[in-house]
Protein backbone atom coordinates (compact mmCIF):
# COMPACT_ATOMS: atom_id res chain seq x y z
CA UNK A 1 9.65 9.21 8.01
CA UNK A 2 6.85 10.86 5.60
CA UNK A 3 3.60 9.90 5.05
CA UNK A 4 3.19 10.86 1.06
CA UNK A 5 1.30 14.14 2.09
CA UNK A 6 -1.35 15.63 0.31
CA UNK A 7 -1.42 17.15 -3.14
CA UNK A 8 -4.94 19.39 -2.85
CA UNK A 9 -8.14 18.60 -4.85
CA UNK A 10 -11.59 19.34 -4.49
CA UNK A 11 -13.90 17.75 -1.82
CA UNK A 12 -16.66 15.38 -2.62
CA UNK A 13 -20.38 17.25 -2.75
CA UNK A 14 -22.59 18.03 0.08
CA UNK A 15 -23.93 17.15 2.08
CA UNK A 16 -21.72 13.75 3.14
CA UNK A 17 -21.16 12.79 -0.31
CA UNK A 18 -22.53 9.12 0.41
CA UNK A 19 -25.16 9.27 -2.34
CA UNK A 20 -22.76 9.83 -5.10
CA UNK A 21 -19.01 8.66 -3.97
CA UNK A 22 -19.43 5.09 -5.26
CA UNK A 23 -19.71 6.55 -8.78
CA UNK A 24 -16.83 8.77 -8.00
CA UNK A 25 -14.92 5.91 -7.64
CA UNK A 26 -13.76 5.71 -11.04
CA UNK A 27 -10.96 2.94 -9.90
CA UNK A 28 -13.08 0.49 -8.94
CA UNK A 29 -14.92 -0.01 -12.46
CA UNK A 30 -10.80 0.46 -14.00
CA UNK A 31 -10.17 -2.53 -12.07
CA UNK A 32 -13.23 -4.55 -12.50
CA UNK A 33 -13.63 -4.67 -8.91
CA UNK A 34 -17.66 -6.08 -8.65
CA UNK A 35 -16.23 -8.69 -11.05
CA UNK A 36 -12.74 -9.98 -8.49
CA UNK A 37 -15.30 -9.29 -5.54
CA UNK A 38 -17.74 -12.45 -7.16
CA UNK A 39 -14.56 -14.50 -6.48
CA UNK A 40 -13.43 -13.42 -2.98
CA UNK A 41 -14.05 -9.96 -0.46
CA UNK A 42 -10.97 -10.25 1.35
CA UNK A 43 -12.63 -12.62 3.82
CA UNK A 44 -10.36 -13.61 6.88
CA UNK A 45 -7.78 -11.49 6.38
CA UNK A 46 -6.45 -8.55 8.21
CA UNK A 47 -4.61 -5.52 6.41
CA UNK A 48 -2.80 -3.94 9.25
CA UNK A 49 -2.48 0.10 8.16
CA UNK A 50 0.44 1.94 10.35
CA UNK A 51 -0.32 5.83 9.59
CA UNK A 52 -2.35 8.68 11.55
CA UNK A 53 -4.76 6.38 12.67
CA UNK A 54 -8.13 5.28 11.56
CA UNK A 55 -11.44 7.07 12.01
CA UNK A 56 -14.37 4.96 12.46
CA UNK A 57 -16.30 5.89 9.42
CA UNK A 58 -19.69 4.63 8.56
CA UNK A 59 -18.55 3.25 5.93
CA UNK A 60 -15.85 1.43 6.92
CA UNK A 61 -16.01 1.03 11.27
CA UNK A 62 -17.50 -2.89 10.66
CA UNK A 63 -14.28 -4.09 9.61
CA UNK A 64 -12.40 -1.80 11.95
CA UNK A 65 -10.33 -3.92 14.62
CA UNK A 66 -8.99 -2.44 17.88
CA UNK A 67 -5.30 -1.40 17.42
CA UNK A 68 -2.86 0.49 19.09
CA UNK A 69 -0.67 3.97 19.48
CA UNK A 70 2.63 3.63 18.87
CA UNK A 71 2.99 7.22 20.02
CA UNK A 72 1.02 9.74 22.43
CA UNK A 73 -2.07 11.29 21.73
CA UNK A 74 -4.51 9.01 20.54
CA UNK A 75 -6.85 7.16 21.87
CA UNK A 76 -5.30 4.09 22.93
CA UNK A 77 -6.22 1.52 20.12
CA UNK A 78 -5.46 3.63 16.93
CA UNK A 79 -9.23 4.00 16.04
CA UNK A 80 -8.61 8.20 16.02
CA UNK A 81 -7.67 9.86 13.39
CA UNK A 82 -7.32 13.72 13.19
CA UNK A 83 -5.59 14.14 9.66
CA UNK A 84 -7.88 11.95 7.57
CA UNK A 85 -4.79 9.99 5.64
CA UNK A 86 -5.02 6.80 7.43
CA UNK A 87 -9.22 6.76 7.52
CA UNK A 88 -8.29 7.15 3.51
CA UNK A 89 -6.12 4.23 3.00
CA UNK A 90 -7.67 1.82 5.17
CA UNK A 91 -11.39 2.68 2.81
CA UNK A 92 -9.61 2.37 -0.05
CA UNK A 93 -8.36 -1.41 1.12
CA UNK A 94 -11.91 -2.46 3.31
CA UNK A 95 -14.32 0.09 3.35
CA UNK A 96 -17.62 -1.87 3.15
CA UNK A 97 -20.44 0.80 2.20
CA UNK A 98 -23.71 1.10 3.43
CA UNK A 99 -25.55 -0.47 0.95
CA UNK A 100 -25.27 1.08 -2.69
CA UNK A 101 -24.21 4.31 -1.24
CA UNK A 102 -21.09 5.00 0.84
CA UNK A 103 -17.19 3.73 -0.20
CA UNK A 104 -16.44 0.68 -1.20
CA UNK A 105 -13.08 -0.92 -0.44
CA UNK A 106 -11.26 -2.91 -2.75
CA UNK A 107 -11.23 -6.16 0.09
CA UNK A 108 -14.87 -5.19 1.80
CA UNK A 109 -14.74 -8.09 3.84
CA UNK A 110 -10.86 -7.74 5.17
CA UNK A 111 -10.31 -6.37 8.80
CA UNK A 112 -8.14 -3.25 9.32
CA UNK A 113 -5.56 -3.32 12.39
CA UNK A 114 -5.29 0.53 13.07
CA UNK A 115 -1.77 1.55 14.37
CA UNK A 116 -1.13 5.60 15.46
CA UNK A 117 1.84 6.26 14.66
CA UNK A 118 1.88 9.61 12.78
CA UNK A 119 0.30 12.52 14.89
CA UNK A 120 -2.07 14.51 13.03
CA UNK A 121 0.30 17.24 11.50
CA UNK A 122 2.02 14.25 9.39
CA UNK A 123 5.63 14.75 10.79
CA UNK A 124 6.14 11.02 12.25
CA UNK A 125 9.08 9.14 12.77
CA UNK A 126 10.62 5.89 11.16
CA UNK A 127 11.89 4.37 13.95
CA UNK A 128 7.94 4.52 15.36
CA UNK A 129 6.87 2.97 11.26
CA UNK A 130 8.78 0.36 12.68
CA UNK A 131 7.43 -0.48 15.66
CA UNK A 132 3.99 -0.02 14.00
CA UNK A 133 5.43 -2.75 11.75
CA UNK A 134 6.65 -5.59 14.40
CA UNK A 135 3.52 -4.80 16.02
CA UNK A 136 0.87 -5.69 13.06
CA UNK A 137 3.25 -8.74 12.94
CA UNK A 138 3.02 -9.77 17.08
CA UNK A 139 -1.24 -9.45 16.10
CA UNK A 140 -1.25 -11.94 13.07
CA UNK A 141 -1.18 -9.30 10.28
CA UNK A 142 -1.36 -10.99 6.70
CA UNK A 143 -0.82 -7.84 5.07
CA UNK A 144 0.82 -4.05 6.00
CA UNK A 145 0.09 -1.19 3.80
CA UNK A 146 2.29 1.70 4.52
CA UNK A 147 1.82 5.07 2.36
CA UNK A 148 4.98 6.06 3.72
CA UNK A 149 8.49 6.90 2.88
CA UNK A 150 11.12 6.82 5.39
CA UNK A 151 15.01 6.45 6.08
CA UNK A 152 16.46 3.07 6.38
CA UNK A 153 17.18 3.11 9.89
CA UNK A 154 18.14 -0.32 11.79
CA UNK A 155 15.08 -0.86 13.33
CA UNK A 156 13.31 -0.03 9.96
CA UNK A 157 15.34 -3.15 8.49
CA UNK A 158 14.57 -5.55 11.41
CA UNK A 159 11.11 -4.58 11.47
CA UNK A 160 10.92 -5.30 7.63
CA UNK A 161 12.79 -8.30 7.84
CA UNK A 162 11.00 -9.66 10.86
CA UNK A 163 7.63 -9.18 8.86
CA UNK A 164 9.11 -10.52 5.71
CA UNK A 165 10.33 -13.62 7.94
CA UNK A 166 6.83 -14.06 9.31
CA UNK A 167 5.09 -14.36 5.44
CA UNK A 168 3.40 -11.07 6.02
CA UNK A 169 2.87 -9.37 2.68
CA UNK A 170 3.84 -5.43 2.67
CA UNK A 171 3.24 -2.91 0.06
CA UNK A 172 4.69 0.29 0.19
CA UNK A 173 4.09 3.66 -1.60
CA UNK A 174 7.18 4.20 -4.38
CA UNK A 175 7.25 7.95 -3.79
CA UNK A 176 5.78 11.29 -5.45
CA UNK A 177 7.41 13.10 -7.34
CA UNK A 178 8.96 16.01 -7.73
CA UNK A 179 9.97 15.75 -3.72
CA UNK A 180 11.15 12.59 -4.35
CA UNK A 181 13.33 11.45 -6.81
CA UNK A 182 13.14 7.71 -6.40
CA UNK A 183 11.80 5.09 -5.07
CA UNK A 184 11.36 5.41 -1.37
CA UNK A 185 12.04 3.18 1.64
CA UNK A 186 11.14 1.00 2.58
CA UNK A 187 9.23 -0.10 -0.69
CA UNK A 188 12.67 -0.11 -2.56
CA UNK A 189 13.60 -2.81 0.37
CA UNK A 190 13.85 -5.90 -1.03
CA UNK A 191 10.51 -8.07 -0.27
CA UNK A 192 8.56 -5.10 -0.17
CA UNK A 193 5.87 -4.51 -3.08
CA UNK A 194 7.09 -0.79 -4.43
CA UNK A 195 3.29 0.40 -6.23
CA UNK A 196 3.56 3.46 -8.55
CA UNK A 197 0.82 4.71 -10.26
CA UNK A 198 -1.91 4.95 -13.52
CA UNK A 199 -4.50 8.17 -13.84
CA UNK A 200 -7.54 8.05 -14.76
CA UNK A 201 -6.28 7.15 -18.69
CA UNK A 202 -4.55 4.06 -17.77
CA UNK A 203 -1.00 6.26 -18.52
CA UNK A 204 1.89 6.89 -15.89
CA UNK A 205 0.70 9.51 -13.14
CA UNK A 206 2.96 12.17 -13.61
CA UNK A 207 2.96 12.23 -9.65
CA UNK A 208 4.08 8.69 -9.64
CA UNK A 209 8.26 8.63 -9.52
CA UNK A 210 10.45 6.13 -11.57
CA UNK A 211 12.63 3.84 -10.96
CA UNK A 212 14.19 0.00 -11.44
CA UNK A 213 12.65 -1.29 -7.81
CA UNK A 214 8.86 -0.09 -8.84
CA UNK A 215 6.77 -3.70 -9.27
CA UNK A 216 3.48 -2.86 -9.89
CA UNK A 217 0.92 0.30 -10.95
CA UNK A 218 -2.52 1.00 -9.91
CA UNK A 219 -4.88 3.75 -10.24
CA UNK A 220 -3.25 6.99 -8.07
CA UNK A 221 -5.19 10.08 -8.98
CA UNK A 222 -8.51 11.24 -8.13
CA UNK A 223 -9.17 8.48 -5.45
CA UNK A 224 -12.37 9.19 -3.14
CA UNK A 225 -12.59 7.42 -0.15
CA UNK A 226 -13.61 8.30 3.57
CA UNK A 227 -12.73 10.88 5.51
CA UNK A 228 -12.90 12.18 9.09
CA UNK A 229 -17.22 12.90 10.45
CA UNK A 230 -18.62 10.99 7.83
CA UNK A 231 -17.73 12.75 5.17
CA UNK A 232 -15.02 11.81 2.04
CA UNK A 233 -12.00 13.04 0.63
CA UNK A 234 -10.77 12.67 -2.91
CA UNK A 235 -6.85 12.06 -3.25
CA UNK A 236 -3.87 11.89 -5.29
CA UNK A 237 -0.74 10.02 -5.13
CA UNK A 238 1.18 6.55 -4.46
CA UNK A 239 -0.50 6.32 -0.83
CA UNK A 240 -3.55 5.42 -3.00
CA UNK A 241 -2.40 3.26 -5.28
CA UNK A 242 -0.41 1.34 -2.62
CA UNK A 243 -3.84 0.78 -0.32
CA UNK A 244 -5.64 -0.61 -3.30
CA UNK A 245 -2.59 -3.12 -4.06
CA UNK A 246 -3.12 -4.00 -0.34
CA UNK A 247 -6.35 -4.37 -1.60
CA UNK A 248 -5.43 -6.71 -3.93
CA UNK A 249 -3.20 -8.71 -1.84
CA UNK A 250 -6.14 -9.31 0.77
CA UNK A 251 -7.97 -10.59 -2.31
CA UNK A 252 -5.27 -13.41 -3.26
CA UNK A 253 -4.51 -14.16 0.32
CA UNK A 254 -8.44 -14.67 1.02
CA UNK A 255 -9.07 -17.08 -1.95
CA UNK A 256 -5.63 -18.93 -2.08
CA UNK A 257 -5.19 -18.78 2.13
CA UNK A 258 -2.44 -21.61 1.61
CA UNK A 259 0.02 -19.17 -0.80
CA UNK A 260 3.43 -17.78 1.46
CA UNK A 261 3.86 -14.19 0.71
CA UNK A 262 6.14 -14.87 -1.93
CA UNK A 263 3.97 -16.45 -3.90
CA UNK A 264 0.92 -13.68 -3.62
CA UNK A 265 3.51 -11.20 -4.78
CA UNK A 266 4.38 -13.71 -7.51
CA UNK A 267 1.26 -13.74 -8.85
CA UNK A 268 -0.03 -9.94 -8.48
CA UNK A 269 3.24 -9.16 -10.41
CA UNK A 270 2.77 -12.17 -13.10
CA UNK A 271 -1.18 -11.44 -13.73
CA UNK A 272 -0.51 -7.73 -14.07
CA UNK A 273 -1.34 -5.36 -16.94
CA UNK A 274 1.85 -5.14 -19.16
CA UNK A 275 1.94 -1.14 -20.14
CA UNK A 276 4.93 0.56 -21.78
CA UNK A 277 7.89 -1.40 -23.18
CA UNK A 278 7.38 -5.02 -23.23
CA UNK A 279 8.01 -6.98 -19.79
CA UNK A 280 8.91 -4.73 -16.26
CA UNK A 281 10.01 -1.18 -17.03
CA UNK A 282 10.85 2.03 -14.50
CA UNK A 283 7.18 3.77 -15.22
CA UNK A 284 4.84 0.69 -14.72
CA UNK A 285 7.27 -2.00 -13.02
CA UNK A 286 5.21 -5.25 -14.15
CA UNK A 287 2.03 -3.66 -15.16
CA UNK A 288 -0.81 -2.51 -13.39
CA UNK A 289 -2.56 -4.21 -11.28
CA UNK A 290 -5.16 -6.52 -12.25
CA UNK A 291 -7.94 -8.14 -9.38
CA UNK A 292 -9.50 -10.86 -11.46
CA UNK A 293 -6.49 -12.11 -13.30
CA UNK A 294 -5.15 -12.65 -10.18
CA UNK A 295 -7.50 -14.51 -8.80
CA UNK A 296 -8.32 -16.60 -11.71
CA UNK A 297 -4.80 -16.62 -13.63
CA UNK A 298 -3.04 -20.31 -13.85
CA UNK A 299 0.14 -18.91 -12.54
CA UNK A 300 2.97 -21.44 -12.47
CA UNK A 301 4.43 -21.43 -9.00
CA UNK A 302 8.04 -20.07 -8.06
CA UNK A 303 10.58 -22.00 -7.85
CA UNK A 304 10.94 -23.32 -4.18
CA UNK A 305 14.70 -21.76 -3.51
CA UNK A 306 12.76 -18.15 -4.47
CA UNK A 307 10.35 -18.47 -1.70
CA UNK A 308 12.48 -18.42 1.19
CA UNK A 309 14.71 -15.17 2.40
CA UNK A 310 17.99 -14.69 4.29
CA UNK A 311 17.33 -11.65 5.99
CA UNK A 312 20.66 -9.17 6.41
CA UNK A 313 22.09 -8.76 9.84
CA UNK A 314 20.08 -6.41 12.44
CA UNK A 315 22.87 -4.55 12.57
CA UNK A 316 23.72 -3.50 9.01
CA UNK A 317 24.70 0.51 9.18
CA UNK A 318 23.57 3.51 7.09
CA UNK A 319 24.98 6.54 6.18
CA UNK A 320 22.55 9.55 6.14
CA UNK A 321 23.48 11.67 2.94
CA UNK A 322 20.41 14.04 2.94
CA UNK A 323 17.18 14.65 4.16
CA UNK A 324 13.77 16.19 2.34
CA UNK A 325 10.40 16.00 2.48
CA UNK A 326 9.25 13.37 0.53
CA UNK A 327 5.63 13.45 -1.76
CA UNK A 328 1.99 12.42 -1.16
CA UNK A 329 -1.66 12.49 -1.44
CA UNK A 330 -4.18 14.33 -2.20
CA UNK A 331 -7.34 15.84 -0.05
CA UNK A 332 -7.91 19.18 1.16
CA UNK A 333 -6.07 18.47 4.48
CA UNK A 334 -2.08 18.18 3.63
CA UNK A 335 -0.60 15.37 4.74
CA UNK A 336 3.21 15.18 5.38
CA UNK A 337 4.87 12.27 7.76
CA UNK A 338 8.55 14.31 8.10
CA UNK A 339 11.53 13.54 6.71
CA UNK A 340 12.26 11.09 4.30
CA UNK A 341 16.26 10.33 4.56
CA UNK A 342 18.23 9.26 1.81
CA UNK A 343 20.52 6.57 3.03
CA UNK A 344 23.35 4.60 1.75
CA UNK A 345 23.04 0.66 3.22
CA UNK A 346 26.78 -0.82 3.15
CA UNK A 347 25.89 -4.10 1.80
CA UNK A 348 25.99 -7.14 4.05
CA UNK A 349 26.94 -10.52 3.25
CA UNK A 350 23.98 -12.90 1.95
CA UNK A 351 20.88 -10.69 1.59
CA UNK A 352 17.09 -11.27 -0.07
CA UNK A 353 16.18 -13.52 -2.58
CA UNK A 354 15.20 -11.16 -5.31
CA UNK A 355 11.95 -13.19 -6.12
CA UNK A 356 9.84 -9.97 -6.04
CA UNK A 357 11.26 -8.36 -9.51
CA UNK A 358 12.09 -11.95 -11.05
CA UNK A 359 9.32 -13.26 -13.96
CA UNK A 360 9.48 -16.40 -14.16
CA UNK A 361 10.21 -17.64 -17.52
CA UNK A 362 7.27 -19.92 -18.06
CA UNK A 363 4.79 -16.79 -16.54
CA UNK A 364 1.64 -16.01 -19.24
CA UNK A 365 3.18 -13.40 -21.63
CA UNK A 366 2.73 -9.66 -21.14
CA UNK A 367 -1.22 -9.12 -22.02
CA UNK A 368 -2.56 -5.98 -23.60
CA UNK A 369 -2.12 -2.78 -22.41
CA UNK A 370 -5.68 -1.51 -21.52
């Protein structure tokens, strides 16, 4: 299993960086984000965030639940973090600021269940993703962000399909390329929200890989958020992008709390930015991302035999073909999470509804590119 490790960039200024890191957040005025916080903060709802835990960062430790270690060495509730990737993702999603200074999260009022699963050198394991997974789901996660590729293992697939089967909305990091090719697992799992990414132009991120089971963009390079002591980091790659559509989701799921998961996914993907050809391509999936549209959007609804999911047997096998290091983030600490296996599922009978890359025909046209 890899977290997308770090691609290194500079560090935000001395002293802490507080004073100045909200302007450095160039993503937040991209995606209007003071506008789609008027309408909801991500109020209610927790974004569980399985990586190298989470460091409680002034900026971010009043939305910071107690978790838990899915492996040895932290401190017992996931609220440690000695590589600084997991502190990252879970600002981008909920970081609240102090004021006008300090980070500001994309859901500032959503809680963050920690889970250690990834020790600090980044080499973690998917098998312990997956536990990370059923346990966000056991704690009444509405949404799991993991900025993580891994290899399809069986009790990767159970614990996606048991969160899947529980309406728990999970985004997942597409990959970085050039160590990866395609998109990763588990976002090219069915269900699963595969986020690619924008730069700081709007265009592809040449970090961002390709491929037919990408859904949605959002900004991926040049991300600040908090670090480890107080201080920041500013990062590059799909981990990024994939917190802020976490983001996102807490939005929806805090101002429409009646929506199943299906149906928040249905509507980040219909209210997003079309960009290259018209309608989803392999760069941009649907578009990028876009907070107010879907909060405000008239969206027509799915129809009802899309919402629901037959989940493949638990025991479904995979054959291991090859195993590299898959692509990441950026910071000045370089963050790996192992191995991320190729596998070959054999195909089971039934399987997911593929309401995640459907548009539904009487969806608002692709918009303008911005």
């Amino acid at each position: 299993m890899v977290t997308l490790p770090a691609i290194p960039s500079q560090a935000a200024p001395a002293p802490d960086g507080s004073a100045r890191v909200r302007d450095d957040q160039w993503h937040l005025r991209y995606l209007r984000a003071q506008e789609a916080q008027r309408i909801s903060q991500g109020e209610g709802v927790v974004v569980a965030v399985p990586d190298t835990g989470v460091d409680p960062h002034p900026d971010l430790k009043n939305n910071l639940l107690a978790g838990a270690d899915m492996i040895p060495g932290g401190n017992g509730d996931g609220r440690q973090d000695g590589n600084s990737h997991g502190t990252c993702m879970a600002g981008i999603i909920a970081a609240h600021g102090r004021g006008r200074i300090g980070a500001l999260g994309i859901a500032p009022q959503a809680k963050i269940l920690p889970v250690y699963d990834t020790p600090s050198n980044g080499l973690g394991e998917p098998d312990d993703l997956a536990r990370s997974i059923e346990y966000a789901v056991r704690m009444g996660a509405d949404v799991i962000s993991v900025s993580a590729a891994g290899s399809p293992t069986a009790a990767m697939q159970r614990a996606i399909s048991t969160a899947l089967n529980a309406d728990v909305v999970i985004v997942a990091a597409a990959g970085n390329a050039p160590r990866d090719s395609g998109v990763s697992y588990p976002a090219s799992a069915e269900g699963v929200i595969a986020v690619g990414g924008v730069d700081t132009n709007g265009g592809h991120a040449v970090v961002s890989v390709i491929g037919p089971e990408l859904d949605v963009a959002a900004p991926a390079v040049d991300i600040y958020c908090p670090s480890l002591n107080g201080r920041y980091r500013v990062s590059t790659g799909t981990s990024d992008a994939t917190a802020i559509v976490a983001g996102a989701a807490a939005l929806v799921r805090a101002k429409y709390p009646d929506l199943p998961a299906s149906e928040v996914v249905h509507r980040l993907t219909a209210t997003a930015v079309d960009k290259g050809p018209p309608g989803r391509d392999d760069e941009y999936g649907y578009g990028v991302i876009d907070l107010v549209a879907a909060l405000t959007a008239d969206v027509p609804p799915l129809p009802p035999d899309w919402a629901t999911a037959t989940p493949p047997p638990n025991n479904t096998p995979t054959t291991t073909v090859a195993a590299e290091p898959a692509g990441g983030d950026s910071d000045d600490n370089s963050t790996a999470r192992g191995l991320a296996t190729l596998g070959v599922i054999v195909a089971a009978a039934g399987g997911y509804l593929l309401w995640r890359r459907r548009r539904n025909a009487d969806d608002p046209p692709p918009r303008i590119s911005r």
